[in-house]
PDB file of N, CA and C in Angstrom:
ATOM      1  N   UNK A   1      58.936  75.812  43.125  1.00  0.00           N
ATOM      2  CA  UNK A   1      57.953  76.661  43.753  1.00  0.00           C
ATOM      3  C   UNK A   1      57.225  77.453  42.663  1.00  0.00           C
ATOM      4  N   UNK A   2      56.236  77.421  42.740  1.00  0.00           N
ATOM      5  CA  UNK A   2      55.056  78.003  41.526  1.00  0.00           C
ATOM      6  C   UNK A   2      54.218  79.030  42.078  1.00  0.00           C
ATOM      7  N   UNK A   3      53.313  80.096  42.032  1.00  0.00           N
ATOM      8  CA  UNK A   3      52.787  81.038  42.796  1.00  0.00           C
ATOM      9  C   UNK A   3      50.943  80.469  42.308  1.00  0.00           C
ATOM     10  N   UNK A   4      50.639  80.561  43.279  1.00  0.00           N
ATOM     11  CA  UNK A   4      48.701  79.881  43.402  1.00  0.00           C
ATOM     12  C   UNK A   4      48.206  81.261  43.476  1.00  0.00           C
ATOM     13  N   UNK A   5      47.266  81.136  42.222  1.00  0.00           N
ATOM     14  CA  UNK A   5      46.174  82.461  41.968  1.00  0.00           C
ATOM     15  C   UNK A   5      44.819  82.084  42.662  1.00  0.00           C
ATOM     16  N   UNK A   6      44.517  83.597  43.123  1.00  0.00           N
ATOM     17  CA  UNK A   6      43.048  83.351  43.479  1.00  0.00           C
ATOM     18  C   UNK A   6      42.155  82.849  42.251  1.00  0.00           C
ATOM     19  N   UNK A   7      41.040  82.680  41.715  1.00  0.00           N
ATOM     20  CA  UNK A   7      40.236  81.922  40.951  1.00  0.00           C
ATOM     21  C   UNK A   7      39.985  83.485  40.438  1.00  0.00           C
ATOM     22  N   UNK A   8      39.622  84.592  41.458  1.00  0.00           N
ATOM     23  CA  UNK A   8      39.328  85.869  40.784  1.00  0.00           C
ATOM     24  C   UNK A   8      40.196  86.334  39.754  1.00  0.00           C
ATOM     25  N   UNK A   9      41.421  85.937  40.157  1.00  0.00           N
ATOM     26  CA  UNK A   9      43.117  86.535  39.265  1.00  0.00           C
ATOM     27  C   UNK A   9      42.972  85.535  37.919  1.00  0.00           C
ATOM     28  N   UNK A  10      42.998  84.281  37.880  1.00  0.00           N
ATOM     29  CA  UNK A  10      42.924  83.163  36.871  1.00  0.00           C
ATOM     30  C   UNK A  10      41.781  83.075  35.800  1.00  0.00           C
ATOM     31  N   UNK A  11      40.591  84.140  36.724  1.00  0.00           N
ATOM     32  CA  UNK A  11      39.690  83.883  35.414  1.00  0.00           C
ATOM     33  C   UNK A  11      39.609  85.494  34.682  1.00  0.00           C
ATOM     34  N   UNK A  12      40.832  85.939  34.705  1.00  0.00           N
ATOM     35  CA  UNK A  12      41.057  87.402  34.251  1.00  0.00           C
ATOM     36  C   UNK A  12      42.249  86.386  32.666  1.00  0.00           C
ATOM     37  N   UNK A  13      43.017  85.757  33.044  1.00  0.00           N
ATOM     38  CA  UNK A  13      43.914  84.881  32.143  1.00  0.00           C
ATOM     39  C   UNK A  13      42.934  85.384  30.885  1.00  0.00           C
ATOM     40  N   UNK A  14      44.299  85.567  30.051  1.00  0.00           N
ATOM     41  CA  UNK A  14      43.427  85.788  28.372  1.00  0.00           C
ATOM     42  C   UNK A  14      42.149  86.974  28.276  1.00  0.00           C
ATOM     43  N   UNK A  15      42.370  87.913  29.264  1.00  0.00           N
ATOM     44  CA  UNK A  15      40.872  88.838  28.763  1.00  0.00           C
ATOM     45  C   UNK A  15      41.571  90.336  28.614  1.00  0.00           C
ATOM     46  N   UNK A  16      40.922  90.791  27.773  1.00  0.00           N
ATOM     47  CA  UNK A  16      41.603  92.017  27.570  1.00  0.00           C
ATOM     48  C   UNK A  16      41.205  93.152  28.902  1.00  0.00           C
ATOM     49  N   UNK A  17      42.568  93.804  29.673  1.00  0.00           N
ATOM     50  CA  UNK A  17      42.099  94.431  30.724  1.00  0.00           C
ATOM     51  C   UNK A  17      42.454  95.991  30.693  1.00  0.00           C
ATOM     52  N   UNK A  18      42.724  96.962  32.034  1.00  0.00           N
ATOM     53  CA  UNK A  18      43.156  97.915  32.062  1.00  0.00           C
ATOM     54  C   UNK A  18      43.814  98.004  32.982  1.00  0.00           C
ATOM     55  N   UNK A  19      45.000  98.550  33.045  1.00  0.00           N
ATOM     56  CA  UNK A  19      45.737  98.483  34.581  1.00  0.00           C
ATOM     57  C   UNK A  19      46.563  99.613  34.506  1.00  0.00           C
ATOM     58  N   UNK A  20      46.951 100.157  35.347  1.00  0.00           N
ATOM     59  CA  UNK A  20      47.438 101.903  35.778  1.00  0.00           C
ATOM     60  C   UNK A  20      48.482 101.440  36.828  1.00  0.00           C
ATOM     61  N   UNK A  21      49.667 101.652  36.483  1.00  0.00           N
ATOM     62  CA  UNK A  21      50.676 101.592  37.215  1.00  0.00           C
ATOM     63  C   UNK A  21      52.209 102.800  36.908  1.00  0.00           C
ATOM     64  N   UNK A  22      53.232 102.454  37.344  1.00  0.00           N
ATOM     65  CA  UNK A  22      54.026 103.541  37.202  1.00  0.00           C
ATOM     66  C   UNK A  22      55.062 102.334  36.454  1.00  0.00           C
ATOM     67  N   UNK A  23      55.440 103.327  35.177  1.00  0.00           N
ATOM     68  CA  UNK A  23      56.610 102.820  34.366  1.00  0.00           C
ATOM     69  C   UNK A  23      58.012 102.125  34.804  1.00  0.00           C
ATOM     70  N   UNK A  24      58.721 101.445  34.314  1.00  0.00           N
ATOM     71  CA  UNK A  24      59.875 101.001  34.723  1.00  0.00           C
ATOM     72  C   UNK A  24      60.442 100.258  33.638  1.00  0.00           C
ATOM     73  N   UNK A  25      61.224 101.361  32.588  1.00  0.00           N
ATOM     74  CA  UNK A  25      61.633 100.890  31.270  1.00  0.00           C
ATOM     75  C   UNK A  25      62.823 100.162  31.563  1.00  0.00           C
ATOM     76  N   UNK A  26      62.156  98.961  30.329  1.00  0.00           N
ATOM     77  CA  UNK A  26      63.293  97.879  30.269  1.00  0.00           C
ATOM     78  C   UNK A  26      64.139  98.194  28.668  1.00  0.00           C
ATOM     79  N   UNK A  27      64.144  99.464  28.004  1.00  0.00           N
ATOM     80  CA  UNK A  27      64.634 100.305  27.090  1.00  0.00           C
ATOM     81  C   UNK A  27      65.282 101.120  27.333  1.00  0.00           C
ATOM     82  N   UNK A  28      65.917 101.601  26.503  1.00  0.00           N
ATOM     83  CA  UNK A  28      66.635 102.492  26.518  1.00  0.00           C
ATOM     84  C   UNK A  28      65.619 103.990  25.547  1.00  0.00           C
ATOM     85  N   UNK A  29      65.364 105.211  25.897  1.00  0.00           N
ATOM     86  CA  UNK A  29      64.804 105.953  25.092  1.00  0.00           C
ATOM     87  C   UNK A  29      63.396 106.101  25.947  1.00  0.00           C
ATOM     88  N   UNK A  30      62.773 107.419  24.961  1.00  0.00           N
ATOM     89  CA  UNK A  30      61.589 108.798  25.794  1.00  0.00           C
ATOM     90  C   UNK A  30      60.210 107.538  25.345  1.00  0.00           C
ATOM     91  N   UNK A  31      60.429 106.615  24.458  1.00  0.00           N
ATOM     92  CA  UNK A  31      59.039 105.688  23.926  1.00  0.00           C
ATOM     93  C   UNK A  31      60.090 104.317  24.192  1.00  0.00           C
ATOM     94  N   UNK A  32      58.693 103.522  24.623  1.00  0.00           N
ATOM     95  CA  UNK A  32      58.567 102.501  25.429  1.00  0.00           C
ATOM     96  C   UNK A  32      57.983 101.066  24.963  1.00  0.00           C
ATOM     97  N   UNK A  33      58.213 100.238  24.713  1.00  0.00           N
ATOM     98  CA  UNK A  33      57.697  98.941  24.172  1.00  0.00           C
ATOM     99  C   UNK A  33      57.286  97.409  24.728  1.00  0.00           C
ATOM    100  N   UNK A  34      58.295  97.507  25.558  1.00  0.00           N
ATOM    101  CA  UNK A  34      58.590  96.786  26.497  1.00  0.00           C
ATOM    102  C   UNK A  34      58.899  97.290  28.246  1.00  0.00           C
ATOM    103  N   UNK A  35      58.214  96.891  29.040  1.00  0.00           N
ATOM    104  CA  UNK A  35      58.513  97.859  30.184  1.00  0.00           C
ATOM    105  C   UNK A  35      57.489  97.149  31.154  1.00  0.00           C
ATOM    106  N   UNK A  36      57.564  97.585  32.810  1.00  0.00           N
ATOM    107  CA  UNK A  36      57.268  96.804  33.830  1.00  0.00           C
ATOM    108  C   UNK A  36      56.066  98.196  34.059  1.00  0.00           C
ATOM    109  N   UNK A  37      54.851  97.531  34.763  1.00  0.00           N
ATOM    110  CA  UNK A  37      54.295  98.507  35.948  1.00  0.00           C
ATOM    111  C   UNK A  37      54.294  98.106  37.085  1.00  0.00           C
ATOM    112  N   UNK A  38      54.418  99.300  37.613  1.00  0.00           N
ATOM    113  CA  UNK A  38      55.031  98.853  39.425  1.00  0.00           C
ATOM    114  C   UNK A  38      53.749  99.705  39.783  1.00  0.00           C
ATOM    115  N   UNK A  39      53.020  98.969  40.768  1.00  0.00           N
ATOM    116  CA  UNK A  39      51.967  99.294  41.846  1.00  0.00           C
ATOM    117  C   UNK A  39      52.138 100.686  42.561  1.00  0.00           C
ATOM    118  N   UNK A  40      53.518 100.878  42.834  1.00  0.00           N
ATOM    119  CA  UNK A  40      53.831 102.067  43.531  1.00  0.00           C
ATOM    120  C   UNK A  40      55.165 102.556  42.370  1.00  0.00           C
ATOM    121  N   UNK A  41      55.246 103.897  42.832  1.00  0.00           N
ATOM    122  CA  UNK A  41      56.721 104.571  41.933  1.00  0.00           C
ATOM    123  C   UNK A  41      57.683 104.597  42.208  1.00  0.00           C
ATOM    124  N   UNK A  42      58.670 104.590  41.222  1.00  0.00           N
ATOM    125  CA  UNK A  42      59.750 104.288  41.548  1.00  0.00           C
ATOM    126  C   UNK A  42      60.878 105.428  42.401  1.00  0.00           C
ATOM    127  N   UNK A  43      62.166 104.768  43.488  1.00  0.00           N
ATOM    128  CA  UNK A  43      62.215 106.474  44.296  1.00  0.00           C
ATOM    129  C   UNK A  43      63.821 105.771  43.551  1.00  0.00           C
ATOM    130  N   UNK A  44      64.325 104.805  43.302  1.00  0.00           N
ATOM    131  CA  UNK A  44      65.424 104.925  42.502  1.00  0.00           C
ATOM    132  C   UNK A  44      65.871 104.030  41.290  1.00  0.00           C
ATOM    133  N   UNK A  45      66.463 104.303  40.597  1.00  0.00           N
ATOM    134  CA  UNK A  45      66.001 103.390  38.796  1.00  0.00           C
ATOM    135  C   UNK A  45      66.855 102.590  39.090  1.00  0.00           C
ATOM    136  N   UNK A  46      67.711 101.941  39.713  1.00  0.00           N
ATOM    137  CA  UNK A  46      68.420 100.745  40.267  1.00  0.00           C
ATOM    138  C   UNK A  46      67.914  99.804  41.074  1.00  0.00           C
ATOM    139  N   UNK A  47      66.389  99.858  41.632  1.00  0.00           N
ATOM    140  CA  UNK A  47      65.755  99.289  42.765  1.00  0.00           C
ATOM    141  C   UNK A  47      64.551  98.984  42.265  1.00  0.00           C
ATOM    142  N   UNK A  48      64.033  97.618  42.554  1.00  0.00           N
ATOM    143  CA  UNK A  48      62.660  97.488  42.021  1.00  0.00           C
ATOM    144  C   UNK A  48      61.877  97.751  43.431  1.00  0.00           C
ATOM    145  N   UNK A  49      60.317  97.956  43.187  1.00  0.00           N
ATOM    146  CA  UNK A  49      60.057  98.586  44.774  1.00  0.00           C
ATOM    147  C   UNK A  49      59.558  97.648  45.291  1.00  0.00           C
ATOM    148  N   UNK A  50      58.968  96.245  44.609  1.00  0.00           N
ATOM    149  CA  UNK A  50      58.281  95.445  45.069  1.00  0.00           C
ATOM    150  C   UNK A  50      58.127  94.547  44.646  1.00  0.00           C
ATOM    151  N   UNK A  51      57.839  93.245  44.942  1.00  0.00           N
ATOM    152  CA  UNK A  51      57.904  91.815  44.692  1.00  0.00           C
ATOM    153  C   UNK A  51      57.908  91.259  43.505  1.00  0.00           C
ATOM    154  N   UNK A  52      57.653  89.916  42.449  1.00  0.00           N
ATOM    155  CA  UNK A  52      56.785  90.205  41.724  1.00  0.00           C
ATOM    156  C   UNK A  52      55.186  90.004  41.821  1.00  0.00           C
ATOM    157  N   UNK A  53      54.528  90.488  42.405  1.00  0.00           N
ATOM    158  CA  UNK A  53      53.112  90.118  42.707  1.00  0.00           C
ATOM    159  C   UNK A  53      52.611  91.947  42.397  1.00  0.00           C
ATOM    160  N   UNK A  54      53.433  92.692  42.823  1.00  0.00           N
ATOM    161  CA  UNK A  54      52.867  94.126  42.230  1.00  0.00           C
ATOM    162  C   UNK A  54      53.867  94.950  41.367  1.00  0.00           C
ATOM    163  N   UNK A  55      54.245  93.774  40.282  1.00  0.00           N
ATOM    164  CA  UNK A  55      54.239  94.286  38.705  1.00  0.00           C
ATOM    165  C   UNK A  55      53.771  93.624  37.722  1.00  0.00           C
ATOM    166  N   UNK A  56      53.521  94.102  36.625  1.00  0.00           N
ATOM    167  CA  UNK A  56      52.936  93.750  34.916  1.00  0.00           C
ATOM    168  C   UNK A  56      54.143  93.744  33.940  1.00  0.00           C
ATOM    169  N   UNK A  57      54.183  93.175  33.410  1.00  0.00           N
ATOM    170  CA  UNK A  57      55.449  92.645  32.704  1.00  0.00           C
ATOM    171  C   UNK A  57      54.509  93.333  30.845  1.00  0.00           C
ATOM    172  N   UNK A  58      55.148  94.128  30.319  1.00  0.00           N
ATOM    173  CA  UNK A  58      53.994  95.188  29.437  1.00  0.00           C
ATOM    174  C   UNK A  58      54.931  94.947  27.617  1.00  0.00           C
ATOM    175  N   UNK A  59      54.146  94.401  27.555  1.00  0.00           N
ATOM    176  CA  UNK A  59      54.338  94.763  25.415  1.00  0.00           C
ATOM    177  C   UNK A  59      53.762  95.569  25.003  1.00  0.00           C
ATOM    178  N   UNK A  60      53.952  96.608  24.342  1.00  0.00           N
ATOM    179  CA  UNK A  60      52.669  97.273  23.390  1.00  0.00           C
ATOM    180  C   UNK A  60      53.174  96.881  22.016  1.00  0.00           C
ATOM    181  N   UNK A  61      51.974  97.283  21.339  1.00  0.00           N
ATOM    182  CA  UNK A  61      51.587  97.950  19.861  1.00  0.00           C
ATOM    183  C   UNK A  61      52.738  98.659  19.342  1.00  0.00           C
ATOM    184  N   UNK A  62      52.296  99.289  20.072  1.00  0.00           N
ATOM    185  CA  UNK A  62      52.893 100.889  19.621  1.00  0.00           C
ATOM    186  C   UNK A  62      53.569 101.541  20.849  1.00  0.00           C
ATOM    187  N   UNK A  63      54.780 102.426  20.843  1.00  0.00           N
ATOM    188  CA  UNK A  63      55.509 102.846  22.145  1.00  0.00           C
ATOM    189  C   UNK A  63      54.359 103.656  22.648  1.00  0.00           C
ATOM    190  N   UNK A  64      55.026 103.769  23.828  1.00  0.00           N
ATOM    191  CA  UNK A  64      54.337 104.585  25.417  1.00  0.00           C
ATOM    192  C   UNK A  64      55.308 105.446  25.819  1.00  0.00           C
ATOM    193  N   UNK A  65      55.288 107.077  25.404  1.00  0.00           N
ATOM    194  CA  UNK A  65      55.965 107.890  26.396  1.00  0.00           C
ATOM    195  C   UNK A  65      56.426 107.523  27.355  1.00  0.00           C
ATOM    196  N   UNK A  66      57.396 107.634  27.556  1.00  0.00           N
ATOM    197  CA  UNK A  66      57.909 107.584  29.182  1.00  0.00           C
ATOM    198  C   UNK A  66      57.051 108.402  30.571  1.00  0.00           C
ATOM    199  N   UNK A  67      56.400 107.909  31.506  1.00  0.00           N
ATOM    200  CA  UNK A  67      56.263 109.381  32.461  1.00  0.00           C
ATOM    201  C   UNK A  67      56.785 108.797  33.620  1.00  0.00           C
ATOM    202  N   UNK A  68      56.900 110.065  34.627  1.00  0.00           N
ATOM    203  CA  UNK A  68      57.421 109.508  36.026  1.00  0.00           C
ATOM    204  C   UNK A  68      55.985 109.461  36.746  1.00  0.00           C
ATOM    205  N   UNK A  69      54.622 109.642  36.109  1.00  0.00           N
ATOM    206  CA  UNK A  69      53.521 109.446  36.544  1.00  0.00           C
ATOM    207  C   UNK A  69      52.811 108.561  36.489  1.00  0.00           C
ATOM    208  N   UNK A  70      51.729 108.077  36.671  1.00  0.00           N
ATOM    209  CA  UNK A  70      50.724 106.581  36.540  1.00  0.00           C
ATOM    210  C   UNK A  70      50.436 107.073  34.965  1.00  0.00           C
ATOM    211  N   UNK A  71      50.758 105.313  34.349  1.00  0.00           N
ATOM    212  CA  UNK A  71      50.079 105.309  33.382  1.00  0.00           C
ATOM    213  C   UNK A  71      48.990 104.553  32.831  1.00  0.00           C
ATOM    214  N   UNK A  72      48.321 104.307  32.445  1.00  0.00           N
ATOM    215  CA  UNK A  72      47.504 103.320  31.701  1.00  0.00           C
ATOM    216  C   UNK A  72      47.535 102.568  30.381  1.00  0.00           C
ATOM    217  N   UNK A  73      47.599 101.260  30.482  1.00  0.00           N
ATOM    218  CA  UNK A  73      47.445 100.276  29.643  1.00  0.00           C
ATOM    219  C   UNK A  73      46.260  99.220  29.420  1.00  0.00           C
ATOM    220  N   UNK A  74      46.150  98.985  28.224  1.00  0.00           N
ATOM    221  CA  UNK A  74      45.463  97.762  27.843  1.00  0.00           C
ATOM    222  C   UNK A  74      45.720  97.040  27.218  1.00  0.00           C
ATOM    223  N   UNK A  75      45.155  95.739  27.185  1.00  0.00           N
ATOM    224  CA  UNK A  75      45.675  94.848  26.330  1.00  0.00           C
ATOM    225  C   UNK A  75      45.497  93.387  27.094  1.00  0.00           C
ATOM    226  N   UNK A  76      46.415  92.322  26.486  1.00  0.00           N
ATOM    227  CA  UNK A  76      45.823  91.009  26.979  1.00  0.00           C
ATOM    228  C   UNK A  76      46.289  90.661  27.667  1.00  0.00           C
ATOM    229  N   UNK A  77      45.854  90.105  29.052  1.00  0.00           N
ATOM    230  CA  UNK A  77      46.454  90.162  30.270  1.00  0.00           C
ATOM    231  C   UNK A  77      46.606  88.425  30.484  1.00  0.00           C
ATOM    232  N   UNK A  78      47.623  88.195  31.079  1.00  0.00           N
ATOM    233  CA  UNK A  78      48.513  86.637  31.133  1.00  0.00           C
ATOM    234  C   UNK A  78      48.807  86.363  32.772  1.00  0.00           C
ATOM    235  N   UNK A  79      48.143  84.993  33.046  1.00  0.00           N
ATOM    236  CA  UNK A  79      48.667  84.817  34.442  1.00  0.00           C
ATOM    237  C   UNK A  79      49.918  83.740  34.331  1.00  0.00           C
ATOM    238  N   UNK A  80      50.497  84.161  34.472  1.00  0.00           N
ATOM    239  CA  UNK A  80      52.031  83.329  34.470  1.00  0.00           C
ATOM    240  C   UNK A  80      52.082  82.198  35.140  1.00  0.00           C
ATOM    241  N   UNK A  81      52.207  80.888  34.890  1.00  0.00           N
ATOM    242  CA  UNK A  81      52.853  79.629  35.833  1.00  0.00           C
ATOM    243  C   UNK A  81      53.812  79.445  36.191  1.00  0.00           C
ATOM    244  N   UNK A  82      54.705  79.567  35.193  1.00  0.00           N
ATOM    245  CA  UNK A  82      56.022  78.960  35.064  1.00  0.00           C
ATOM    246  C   UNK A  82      57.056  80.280  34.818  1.00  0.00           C
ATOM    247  N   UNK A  83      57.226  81.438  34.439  1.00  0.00           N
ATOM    248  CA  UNK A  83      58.121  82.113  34.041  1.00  0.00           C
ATOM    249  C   UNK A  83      59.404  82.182  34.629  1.00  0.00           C
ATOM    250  N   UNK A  84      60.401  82.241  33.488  1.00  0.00           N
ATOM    251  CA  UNK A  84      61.677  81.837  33.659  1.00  0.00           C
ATOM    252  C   UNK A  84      62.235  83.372  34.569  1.00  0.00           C
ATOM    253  N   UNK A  85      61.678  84.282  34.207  1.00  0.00           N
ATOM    254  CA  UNK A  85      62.431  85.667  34.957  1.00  0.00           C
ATOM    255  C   UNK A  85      61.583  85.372  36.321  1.00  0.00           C
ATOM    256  N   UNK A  86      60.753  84.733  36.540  1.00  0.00           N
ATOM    257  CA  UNK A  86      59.710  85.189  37.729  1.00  0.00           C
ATOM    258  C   UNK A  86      58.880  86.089  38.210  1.00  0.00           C
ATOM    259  N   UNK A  87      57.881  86.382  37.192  1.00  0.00           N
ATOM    260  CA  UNK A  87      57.169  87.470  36.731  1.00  0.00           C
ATOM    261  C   UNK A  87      55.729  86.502  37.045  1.00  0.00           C
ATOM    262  N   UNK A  88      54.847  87.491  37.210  1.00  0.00           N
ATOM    263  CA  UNK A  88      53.398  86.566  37.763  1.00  0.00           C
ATOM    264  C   UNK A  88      53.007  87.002  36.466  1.00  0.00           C
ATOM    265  N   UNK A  89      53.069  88.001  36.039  1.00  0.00           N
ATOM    266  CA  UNK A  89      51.499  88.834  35.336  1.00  0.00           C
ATOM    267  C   UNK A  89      52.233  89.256  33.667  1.00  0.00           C
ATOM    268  N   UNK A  90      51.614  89.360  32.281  1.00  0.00           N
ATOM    269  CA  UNK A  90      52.022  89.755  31.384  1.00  0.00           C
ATOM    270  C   UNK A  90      50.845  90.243  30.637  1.00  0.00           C
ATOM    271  N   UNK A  91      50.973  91.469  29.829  1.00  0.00           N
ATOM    272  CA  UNK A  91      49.982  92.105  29.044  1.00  0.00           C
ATOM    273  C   UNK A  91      50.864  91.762  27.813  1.00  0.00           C
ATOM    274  N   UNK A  92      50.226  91.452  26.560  1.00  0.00           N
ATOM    275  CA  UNK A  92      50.923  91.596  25.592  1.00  0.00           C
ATOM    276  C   UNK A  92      49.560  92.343  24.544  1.00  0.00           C
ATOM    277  N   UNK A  93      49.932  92.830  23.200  1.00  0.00           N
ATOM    278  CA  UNK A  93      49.135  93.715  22.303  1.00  0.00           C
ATOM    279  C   UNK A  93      48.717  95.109  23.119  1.00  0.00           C
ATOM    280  N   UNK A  94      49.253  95.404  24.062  1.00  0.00           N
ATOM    281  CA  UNK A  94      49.150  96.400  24.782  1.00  0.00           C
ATOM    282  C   UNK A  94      48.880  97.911  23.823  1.00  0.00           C
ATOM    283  N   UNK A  95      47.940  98.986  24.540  1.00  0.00           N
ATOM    284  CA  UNK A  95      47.900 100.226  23.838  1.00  0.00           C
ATOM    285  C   UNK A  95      48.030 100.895  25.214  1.00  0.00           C
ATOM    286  N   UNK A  96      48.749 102.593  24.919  1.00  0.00           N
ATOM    287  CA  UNK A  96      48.479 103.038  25.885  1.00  0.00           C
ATOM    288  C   UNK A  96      47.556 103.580  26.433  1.00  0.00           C
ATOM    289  N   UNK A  97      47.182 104.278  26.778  1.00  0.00           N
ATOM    290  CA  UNK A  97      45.375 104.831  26.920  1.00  0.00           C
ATOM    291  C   UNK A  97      45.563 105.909  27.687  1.00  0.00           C
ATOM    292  N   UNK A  98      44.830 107.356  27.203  1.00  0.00           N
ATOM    293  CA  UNK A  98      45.017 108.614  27.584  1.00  0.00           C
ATOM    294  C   UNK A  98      43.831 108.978  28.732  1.00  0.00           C
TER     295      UNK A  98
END
């Protein structure tokens, strides 16, 4: 089973974007490198809140503060086919953006 993108979602593949979501460190520590955005926030750090269709699977540059608030990222945005965790979406070269 594979997940079918709209043509709108697929021709975003490879372009550098911006997306604002709420953190969900896959680290340990207050800066961030690796880490999920979730569409909505999180109400407990043991529970993901939602599918994968509303999260971003996030690399940066450079770490990202932690917040329990929306944050913003950029960077190069990836529509997933095949991923082995089952993740739709990936930013990688990510910055955070104030």
């Amino acid at each position: 089973m594979v997940p079918v993108y709209p043509k709108a979602v697929t021709a975003l593949h490879q372009k550098t974007i911006r997306v604002q979501g709420f953190m969900m460190p896959l680290q340990v520590g207050e800066q961030q490198r690796h880490f999920l955005l979730s569409s909505v926030p999180l109400t407990c750090s043991f529970c993901i809140p939602g599918g994968p269709e509303s999260m971003v699977e996030v690399h940066t540059k450079a770490p990202v503060k932690y917040s329990l608030g929306a944050v913003v990222v950029e960077g190069k945005f990836h529509v997933l086919q095949n991923d082995p965790y089952g993740l739709y979406y990936r930013i990688t070269d990510g910055v955070g953006v104030k």
